[in-house]
C-alpha atoms as a PDB file:
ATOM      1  CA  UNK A   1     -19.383  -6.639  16.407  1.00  0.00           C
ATOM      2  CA  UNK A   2     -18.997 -10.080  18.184  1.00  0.00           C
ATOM      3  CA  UNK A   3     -17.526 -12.797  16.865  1.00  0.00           C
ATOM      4  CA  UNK A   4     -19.607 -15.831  16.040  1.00  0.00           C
ATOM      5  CA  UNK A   5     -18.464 -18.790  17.453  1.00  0.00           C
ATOM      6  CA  UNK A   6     -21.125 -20.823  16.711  1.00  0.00           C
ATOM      7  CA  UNK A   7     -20.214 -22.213  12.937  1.00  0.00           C
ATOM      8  CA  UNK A   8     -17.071 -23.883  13.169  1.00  0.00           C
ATOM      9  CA  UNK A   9     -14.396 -23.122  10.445  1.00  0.00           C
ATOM     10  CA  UNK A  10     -13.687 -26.660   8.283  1.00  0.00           C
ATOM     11  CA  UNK A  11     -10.073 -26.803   6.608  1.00  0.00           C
ATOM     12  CA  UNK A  12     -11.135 -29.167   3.500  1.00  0.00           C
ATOM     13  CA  UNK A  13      -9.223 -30.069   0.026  1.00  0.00           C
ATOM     14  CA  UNK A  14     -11.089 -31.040  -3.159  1.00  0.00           C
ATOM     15  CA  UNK A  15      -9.905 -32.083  -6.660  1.00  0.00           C
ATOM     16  CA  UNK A  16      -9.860 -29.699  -9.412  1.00  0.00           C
ATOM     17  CA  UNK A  17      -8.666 -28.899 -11.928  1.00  0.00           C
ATOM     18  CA  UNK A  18      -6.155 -32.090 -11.213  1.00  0.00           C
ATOM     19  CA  UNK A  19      -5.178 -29.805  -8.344  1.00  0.00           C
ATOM     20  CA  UNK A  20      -5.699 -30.513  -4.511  1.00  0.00           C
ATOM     21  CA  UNK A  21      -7.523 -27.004  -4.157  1.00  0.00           C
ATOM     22  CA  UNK A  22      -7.108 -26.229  -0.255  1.00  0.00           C
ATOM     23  CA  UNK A  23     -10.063 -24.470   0.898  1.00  0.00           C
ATOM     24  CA  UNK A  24     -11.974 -23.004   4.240  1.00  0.00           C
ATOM     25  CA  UNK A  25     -15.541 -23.295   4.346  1.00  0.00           C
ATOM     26  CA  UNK A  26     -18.012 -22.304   7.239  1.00  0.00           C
ATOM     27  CA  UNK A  27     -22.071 -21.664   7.332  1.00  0.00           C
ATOM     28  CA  UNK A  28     -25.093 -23.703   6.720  1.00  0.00           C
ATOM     29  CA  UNK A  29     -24.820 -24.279   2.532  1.00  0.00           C
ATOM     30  CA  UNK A  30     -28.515 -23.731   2.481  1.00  0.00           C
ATOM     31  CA  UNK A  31     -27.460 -19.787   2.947  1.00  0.00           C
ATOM     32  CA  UNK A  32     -25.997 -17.699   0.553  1.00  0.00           C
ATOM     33  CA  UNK A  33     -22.914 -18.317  -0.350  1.00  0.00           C
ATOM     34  CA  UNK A  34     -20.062 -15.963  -0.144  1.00  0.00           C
ATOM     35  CA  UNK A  35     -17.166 -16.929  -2.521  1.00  0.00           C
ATOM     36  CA  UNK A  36     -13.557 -15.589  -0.900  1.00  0.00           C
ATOM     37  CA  UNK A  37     -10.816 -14.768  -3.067  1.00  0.00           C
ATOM     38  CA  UNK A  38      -7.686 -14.040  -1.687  1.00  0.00           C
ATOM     39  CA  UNK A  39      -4.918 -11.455  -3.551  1.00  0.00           C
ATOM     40  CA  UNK A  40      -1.111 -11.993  -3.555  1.00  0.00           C
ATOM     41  CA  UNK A  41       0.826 -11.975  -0.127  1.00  0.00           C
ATOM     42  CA  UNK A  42      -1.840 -13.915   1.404  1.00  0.00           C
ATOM     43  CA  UNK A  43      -3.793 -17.002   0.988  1.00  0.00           C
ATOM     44  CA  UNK A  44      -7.465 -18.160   2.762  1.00  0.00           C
ATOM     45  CA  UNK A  45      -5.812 -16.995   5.810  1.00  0.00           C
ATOM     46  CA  UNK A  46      -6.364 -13.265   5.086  1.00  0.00           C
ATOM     47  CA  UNK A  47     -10.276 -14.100   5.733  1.00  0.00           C
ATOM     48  CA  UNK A  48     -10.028 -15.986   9.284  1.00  0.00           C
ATOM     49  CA  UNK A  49     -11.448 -13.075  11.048  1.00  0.00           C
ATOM     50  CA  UNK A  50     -13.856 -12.360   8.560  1.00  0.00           C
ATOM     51  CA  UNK A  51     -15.305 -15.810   8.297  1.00  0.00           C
ATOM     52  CA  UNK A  52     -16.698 -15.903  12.097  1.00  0.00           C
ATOM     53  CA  UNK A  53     -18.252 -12.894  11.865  1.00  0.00           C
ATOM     54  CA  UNK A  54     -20.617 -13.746   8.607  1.00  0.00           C
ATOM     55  CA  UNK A  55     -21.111 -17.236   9.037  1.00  0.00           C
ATOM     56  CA  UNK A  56     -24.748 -17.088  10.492  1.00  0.00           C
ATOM     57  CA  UNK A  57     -25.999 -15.726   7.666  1.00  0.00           C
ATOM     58  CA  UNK A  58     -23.564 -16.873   4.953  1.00  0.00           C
ATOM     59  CA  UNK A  59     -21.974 -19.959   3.471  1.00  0.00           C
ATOM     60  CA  UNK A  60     -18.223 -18.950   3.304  1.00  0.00           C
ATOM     61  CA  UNK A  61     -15.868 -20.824   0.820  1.00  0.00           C
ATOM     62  CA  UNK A  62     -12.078 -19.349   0.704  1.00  0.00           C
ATOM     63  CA  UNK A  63      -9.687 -21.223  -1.276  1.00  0.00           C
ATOM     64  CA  UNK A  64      -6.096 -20.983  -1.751  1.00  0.00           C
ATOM     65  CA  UNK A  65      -5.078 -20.027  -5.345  1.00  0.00           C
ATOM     66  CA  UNK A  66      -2.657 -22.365  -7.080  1.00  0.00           C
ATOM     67  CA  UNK A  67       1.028 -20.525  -5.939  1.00  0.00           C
ATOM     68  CA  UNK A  68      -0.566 -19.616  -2.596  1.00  0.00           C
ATOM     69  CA  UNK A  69      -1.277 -21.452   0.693  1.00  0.00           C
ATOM     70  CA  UNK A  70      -2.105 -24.930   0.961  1.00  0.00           C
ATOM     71  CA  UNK A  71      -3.417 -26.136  -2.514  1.00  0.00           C
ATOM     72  CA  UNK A  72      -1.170 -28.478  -3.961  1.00  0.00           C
ATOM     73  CA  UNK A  73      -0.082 -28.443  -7.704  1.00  0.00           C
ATOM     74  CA  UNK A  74       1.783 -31.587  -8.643  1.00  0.00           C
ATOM     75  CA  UNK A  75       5.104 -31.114 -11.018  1.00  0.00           C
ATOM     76  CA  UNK A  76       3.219 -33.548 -13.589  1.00  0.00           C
ATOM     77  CA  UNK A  77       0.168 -31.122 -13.615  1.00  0.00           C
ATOM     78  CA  UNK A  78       2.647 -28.849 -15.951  1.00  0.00           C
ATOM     79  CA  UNK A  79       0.635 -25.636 -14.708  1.00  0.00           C
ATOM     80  CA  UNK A  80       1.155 -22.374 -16.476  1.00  0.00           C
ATOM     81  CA  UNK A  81       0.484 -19.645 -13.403  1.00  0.00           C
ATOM     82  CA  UNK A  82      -1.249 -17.255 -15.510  1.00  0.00           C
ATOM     83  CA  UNK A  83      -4.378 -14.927 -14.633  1.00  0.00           C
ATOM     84  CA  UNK A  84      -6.078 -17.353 -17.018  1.00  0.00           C
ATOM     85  CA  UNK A  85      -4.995 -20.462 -15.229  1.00  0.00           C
ATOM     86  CA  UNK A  86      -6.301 -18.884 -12.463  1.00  0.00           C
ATOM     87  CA  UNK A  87      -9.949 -18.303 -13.650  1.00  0.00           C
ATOM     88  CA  UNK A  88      -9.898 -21.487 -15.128  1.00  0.00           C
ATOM     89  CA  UNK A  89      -8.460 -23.285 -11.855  1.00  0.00           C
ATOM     90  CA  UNK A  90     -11.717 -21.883 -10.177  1.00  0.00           C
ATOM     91  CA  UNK A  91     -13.823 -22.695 -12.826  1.00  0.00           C
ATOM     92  CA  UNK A  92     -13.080 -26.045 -12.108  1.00  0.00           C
ATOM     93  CA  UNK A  93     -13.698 -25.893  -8.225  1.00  0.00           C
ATOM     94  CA  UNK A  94     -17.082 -24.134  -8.157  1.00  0.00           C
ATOM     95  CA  UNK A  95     -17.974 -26.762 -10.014  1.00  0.00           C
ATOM     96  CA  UNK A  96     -16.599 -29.285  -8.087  1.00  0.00           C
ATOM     97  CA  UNK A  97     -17.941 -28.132  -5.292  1.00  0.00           C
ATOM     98  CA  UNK A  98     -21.414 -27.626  -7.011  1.00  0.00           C
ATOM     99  CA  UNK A  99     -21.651 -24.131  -6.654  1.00  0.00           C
ATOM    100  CA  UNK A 100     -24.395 -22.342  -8.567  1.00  0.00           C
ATOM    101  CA  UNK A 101     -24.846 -19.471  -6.878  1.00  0.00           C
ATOM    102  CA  UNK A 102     -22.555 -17.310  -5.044  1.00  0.00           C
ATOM    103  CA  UNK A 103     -21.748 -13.795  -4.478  1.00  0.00           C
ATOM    104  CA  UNK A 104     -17.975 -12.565  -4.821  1.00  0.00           C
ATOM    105  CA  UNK A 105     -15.375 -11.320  -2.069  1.00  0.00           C
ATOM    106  CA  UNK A 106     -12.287 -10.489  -4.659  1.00  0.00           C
ATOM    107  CA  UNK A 107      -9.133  -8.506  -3.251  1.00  0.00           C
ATOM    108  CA  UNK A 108      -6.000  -8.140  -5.379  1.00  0.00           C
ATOM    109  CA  UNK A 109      -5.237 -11.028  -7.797  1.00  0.00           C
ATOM    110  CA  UNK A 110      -8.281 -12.664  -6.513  1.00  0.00           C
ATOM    111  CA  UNK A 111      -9.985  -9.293  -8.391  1.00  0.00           C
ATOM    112  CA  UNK A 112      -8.875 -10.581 -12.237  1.00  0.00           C
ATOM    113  CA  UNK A 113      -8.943 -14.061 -11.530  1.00  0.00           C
ATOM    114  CA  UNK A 114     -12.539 -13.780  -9.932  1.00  0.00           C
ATOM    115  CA  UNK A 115     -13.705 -11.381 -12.660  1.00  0.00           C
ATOM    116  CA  UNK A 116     -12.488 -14.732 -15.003  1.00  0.00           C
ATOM    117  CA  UNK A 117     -14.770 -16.439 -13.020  1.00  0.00           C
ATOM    118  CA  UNK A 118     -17.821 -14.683 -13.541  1.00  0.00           C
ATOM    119  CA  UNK A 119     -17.562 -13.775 -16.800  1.00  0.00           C
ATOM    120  CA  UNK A 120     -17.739 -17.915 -17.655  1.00  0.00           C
ATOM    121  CA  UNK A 121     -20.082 -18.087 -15.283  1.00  0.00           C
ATOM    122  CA  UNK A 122     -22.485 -15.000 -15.687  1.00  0.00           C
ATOM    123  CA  UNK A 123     -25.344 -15.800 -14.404  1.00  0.00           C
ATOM    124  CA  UNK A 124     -24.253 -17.519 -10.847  1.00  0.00           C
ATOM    125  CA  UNK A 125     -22.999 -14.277  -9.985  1.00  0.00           C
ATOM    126  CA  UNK A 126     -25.376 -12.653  -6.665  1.00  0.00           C
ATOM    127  CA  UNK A 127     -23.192  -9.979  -5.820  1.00  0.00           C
ATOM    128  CA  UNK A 128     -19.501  -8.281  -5.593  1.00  0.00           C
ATOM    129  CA  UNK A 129     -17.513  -7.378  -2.642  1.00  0.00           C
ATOM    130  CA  UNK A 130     -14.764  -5.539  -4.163  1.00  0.00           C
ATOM    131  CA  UNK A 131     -11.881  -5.079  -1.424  1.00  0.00           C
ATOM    132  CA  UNK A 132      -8.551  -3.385  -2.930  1.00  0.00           C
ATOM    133  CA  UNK A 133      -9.466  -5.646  -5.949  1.00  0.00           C
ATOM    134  CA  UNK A 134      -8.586  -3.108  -8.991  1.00  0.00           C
ATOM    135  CA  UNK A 135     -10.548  -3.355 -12.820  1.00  0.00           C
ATOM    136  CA  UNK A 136      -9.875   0.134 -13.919  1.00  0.00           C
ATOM    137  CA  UNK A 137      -6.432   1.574 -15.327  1.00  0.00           C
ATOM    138  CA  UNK A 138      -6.740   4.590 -13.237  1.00  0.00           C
ATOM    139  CA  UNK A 139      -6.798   2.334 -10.141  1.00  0.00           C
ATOM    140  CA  UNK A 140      -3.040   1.293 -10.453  1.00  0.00           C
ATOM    141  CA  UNK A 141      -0.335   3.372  -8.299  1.00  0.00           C
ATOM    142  CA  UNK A 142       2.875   4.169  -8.399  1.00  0.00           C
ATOM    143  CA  UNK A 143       4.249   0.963  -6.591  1.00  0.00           C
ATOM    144  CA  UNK A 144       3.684  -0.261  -9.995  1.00  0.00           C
ATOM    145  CA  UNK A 145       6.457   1.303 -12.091  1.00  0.00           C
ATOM    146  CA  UNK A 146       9.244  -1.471 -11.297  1.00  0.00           C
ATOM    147  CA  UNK A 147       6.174  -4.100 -12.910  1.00  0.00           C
ATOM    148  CA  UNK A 148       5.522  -1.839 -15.721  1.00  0.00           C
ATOM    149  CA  UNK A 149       8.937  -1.796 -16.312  1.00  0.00           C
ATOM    150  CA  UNK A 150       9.415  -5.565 -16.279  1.00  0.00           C
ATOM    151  CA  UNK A 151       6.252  -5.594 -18.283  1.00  0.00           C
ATOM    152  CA  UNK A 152       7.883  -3.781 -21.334  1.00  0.00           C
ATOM    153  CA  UNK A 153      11.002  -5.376 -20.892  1.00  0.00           C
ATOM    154  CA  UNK A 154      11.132  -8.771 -19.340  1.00  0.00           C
ATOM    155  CA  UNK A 155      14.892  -9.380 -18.604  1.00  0.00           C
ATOM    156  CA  UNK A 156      16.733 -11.234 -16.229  1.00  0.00           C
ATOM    157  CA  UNK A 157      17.496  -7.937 -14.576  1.00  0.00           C
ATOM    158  CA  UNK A 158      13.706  -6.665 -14.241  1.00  0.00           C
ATOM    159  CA  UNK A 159      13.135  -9.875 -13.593  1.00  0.00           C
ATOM    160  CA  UNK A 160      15.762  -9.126 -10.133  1.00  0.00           C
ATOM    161  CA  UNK A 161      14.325  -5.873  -9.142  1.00  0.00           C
ATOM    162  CA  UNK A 162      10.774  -6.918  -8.731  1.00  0.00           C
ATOM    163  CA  UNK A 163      12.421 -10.290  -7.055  1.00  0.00           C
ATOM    164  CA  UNK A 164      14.310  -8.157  -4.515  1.00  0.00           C
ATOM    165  CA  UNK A 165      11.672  -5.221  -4.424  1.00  0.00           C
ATOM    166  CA  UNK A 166       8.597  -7.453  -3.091  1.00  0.00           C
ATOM    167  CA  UNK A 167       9.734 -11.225  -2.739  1.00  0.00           C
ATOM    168  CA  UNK A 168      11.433 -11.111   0.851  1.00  0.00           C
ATOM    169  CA  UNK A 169       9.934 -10.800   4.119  1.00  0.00           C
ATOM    170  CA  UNK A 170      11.041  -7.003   4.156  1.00  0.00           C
ATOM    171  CA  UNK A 171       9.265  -6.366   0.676  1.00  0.00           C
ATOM    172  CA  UNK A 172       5.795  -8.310   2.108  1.00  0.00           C
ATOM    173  CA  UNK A 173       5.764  -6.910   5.758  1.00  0.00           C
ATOM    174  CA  UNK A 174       5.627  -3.483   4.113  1.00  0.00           C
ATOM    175  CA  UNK A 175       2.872  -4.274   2.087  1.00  0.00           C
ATOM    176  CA  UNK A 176       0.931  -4.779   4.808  1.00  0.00           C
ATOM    177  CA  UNK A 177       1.955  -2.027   6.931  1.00  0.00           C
ATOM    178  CA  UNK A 178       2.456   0.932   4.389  1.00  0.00           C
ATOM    179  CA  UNK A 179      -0.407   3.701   5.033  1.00  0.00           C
ATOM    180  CA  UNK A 180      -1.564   1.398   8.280  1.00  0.00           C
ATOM    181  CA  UNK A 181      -1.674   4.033  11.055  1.00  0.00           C
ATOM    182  CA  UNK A 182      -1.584   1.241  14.257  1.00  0.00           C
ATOM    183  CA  UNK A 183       0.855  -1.068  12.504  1.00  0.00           C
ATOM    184  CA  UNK A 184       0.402  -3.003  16.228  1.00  0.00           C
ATOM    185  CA  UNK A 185      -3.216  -4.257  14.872  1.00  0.00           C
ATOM    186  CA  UNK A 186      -1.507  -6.208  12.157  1.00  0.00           C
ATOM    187  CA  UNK A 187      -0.742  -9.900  13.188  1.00  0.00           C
ATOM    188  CA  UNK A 188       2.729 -10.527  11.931  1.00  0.00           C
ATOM    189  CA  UNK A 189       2.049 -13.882  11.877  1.00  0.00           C
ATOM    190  CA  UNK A 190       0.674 -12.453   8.117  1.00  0.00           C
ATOM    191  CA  UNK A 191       3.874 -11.368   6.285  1.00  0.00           C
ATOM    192  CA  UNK A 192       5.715 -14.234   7.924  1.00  0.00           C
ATOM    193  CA  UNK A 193       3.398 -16.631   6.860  1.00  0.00           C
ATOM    194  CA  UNK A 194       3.304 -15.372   3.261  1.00  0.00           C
ATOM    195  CA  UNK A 195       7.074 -15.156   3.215  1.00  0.00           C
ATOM    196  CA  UNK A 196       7.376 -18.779   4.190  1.00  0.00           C
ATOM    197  CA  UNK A 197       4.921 -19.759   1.210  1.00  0.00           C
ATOM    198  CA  UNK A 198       7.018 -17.272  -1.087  1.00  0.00           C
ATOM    199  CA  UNK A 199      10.333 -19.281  -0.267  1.00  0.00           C
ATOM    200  CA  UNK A 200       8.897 -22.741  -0.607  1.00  0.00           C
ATOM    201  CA  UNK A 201      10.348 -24.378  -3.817  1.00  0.00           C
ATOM    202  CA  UNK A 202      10.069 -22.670  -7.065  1.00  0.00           C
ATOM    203  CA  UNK A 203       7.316 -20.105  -5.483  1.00  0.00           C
ATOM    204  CA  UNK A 204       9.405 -17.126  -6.743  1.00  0.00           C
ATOM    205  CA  UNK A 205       9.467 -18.184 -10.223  1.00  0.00           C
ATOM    206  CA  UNK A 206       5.748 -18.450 -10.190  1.00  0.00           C
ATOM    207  CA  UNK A 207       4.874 -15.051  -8.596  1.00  0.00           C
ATOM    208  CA  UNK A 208       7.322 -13.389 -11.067  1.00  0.00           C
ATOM    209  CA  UNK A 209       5.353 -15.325 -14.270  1.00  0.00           C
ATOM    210  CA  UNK A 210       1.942 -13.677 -12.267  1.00  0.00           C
ATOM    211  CA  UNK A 211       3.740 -10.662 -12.411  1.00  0.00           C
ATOM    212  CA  UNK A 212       4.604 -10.501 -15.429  1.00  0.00           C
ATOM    213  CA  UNK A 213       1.086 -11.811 -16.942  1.00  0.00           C
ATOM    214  CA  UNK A 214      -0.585  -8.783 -14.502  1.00  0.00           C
ATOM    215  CA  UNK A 215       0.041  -7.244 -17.957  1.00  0.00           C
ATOM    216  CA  UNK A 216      -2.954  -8.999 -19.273  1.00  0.00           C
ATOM    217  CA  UNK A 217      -4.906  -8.106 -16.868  1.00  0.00           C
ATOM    218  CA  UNK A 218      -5.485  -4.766 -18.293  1.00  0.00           C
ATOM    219  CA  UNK A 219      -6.389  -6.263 -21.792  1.00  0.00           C
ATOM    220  CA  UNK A 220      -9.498  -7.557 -19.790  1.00  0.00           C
ATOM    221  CA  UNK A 221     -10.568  -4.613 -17.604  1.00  0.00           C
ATOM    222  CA  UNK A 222     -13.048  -3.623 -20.222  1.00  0.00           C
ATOM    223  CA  UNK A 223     -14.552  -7.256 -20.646  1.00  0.00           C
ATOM    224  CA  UNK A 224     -14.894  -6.761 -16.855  1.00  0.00           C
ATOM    225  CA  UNK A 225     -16.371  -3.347 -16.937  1.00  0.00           C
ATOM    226  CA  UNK A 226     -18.789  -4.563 -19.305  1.00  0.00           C
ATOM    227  CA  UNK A 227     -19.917  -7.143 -16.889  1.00  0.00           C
ATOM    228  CA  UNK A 228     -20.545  -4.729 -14.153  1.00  0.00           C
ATOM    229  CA  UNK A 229     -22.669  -2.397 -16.787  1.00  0.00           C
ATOM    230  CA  UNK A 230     -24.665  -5.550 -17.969  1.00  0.00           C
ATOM    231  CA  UNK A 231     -25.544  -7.113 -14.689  1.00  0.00           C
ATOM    232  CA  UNK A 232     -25.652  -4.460 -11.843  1.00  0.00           C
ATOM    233  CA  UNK A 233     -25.301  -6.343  -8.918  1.00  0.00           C
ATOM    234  CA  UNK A 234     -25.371  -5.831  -5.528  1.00  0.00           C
ATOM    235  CA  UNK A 235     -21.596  -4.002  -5.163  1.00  0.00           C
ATOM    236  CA  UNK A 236     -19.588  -2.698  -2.545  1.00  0.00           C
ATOM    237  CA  UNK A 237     -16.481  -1.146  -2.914  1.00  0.00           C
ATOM    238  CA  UNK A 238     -14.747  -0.985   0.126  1.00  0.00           C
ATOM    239  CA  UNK A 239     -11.102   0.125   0.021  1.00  0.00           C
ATOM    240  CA  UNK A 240      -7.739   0.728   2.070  1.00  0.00           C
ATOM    241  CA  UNK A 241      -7.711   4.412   0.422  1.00  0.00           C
ATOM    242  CA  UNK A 242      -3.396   4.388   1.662  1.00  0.00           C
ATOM    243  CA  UNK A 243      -2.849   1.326  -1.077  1.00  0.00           C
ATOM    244  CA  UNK A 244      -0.049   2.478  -2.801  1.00  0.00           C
ATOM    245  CA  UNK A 245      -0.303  -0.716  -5.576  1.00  0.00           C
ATOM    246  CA  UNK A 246      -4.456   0.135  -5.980  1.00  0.00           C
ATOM    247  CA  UNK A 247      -5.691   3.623  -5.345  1.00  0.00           C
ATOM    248  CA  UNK A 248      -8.651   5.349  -4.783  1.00  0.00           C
ATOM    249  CA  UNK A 249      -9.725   5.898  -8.367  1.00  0.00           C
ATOM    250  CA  UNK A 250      -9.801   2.674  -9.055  1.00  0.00           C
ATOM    251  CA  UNK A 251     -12.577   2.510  -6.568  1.00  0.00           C
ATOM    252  CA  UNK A 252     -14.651   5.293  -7.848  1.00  0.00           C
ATOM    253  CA  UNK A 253     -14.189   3.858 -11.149  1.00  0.00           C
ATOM    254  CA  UNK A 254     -17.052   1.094 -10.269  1.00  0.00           C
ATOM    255  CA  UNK A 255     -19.500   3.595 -10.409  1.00  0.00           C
ATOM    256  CA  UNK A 256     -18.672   4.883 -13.851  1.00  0.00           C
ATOM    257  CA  UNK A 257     -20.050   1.138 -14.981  1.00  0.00           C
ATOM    258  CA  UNK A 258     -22.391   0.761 -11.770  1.00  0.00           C
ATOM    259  CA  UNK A 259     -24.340   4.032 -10.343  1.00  0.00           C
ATOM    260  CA  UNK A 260     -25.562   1.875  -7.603  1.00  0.00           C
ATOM    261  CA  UNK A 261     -22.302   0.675  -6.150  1.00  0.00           C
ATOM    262  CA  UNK A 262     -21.768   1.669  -2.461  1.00  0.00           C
ATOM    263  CA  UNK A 263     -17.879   3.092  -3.016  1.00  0.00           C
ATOM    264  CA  UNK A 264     -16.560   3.450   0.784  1.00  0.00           C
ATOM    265  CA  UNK A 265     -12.537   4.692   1.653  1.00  0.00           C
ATOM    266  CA  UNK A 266     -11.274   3.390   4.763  1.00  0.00           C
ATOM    267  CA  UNK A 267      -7.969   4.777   6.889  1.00  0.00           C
ATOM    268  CA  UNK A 268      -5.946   2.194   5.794  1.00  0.00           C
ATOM    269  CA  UNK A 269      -3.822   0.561   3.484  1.00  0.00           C
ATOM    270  CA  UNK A 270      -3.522  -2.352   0.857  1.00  0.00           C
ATOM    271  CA  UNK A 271      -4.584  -5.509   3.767  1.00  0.00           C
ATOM    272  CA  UNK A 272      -7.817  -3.591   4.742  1.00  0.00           C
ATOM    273  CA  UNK A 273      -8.772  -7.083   6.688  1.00  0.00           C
ATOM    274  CA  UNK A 274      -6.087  -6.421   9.443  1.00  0.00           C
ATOM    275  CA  UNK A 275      -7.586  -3.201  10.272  1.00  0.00           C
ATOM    276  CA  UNK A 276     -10.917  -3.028   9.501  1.00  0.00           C
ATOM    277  CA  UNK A 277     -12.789  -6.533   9.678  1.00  0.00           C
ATOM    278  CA  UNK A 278     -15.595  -5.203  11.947  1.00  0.00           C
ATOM    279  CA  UNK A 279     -16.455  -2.775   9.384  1.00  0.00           C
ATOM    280  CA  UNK A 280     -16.119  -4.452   6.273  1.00  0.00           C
ATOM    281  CA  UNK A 281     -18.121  -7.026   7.553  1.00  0.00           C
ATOM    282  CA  UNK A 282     -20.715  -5.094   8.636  1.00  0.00           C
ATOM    283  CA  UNK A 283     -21.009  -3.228   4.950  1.00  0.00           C
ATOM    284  CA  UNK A 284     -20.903  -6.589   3.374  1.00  0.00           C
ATOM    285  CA  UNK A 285     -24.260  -7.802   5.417  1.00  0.00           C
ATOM    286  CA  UNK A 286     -25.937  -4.441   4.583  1.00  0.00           C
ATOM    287  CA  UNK A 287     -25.111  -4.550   0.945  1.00  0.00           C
ATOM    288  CA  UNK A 288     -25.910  -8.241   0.517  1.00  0.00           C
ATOM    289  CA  UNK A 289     -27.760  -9.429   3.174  1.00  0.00           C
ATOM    290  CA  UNK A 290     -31.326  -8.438   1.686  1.00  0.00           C
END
């Protein structure tokens, strides 16, 4: 596939929320719109490839979850990080930004914070892109025991295994390169980036509280699974099948609640976007672009 470079990429910030939500937005807004949501070790910047390719038939809006990237939380704002905060937070900038219809890109934590999303806002809801972005139990790996663990007991020294386990550039470059077979195809510009964002103030603090409140996540998988059963939308499931955090059952699991959801396995792992852009954007047009 090309890339479009026709439909400039704009680097905007909007109140919501009382937040300065940091977001990228390409494509004419009288097309669909294609609502990005970005998982943890990233921010918008996971989707800069993507962006160009779908942006002459799409209206792409990516913004940085509060904790990640660009979008400023001020200390007097008080936020809780929670998977709730989360939902809410984007609550807040659809409708700041107008948005009344839009079709979902979730990967990762942009998976249960997106899922918030929709299920306050139902009927806006065109369509789900589901990369790596897990809603089943059987979709969670073994990379999870050291969270499990800090989910049934939340000490101080939990609390320092999952710090020193995944909040270090070591810990985040693997991420991205475990089950990758050309590691050279992944910019390392990612993990360096995320590391930086990870080290900036009290960032640590807050991933470890959206660690810990993953756990809560799970209390809402079947509010979620409900959703896909009620609404059948347009789904793809498109997945790095080498995650070790999200594996392939989780991906099969959509169709349990959706027969019509095109499940596809790629050779990859967790940061499918590095390796496969071409592709996914390719499925994403033939799935949605009807």
């Amino acid at each position: 596939m090309t890339m479009n470079t026709h439909y400039p990429v704009h680097y905007r910030v909007v109140e919501a929320d009382n937040l300065q939500v940091f977001y990228r937005e390409a494509g004419e807004p009288t097309h669909p719109t294609l609502l990005l949501l970005h998982g943890f070790g990233a921010s918008s910047h996971q989707f800069r490839e993507l962006i160009p390719l779908l942006a002459d038939k799409f209206h792409l809006i990516a913004p940085d979850l509060p904790g990640f990237g660009f979008t400023d939380v001020p200390a007097e704002r008080d936020y809780h990080y929670s998977f709730d905060a989360l939902g809410q937070t984007l609550t807040h900038f659809v409708d700041a930004l107008a948005l009344k219809s839009y079709a979902l890109y979730v990967f990762d934590y942009g998976a249960p914070a997106g899922l918030r999303l929709a299920l306050n806002y139902p009927d806006r809801v065109t369509g789900l892109i589901s990369q790596n972005g897990n809603a089943y139990l059987e979709g969670l790996g073994e990379a999870w025991e050291p969270v499990r663990a800090y989910w049934a007991d939340p000490s101080a020294e939990n609390r320092s295994v999952v710090n020193d386990a995944v909040l270090n550039l070591e810990g985040i470059r693997w991420q991205y390169l475990h089950g990758v077979k050309e590691a050279e195809r992944v910019a390392p510009e990612t993990w360096h980036l995320a590391t930086r964002f990870v080290e900036q103030a009290d960032n640590r603090d807050i991933q470890l509280d959206l660690f810990l409140d993953y756990a809560n996540n799970l209390k809402r998988y079947p509010d979620f699974q409900a959703f896909f059963r009620e609404t059948q939308l347009p789904t793809l499931v498109i997945w790095g099948k080498h995650d070790p955090f999200f594996i392939p059952a989780g991906a099969e699991a959509y169709k349990r609640d959706n027969p019509n959801a095109v499940v596809e396995l790629l050779d990859t792992g967790h940061f499918a976007l590095e390796t496969h852009v071409a592709q996914i954007a390719t499925r994403i047009r033939e799935v949605l672009d009807n």
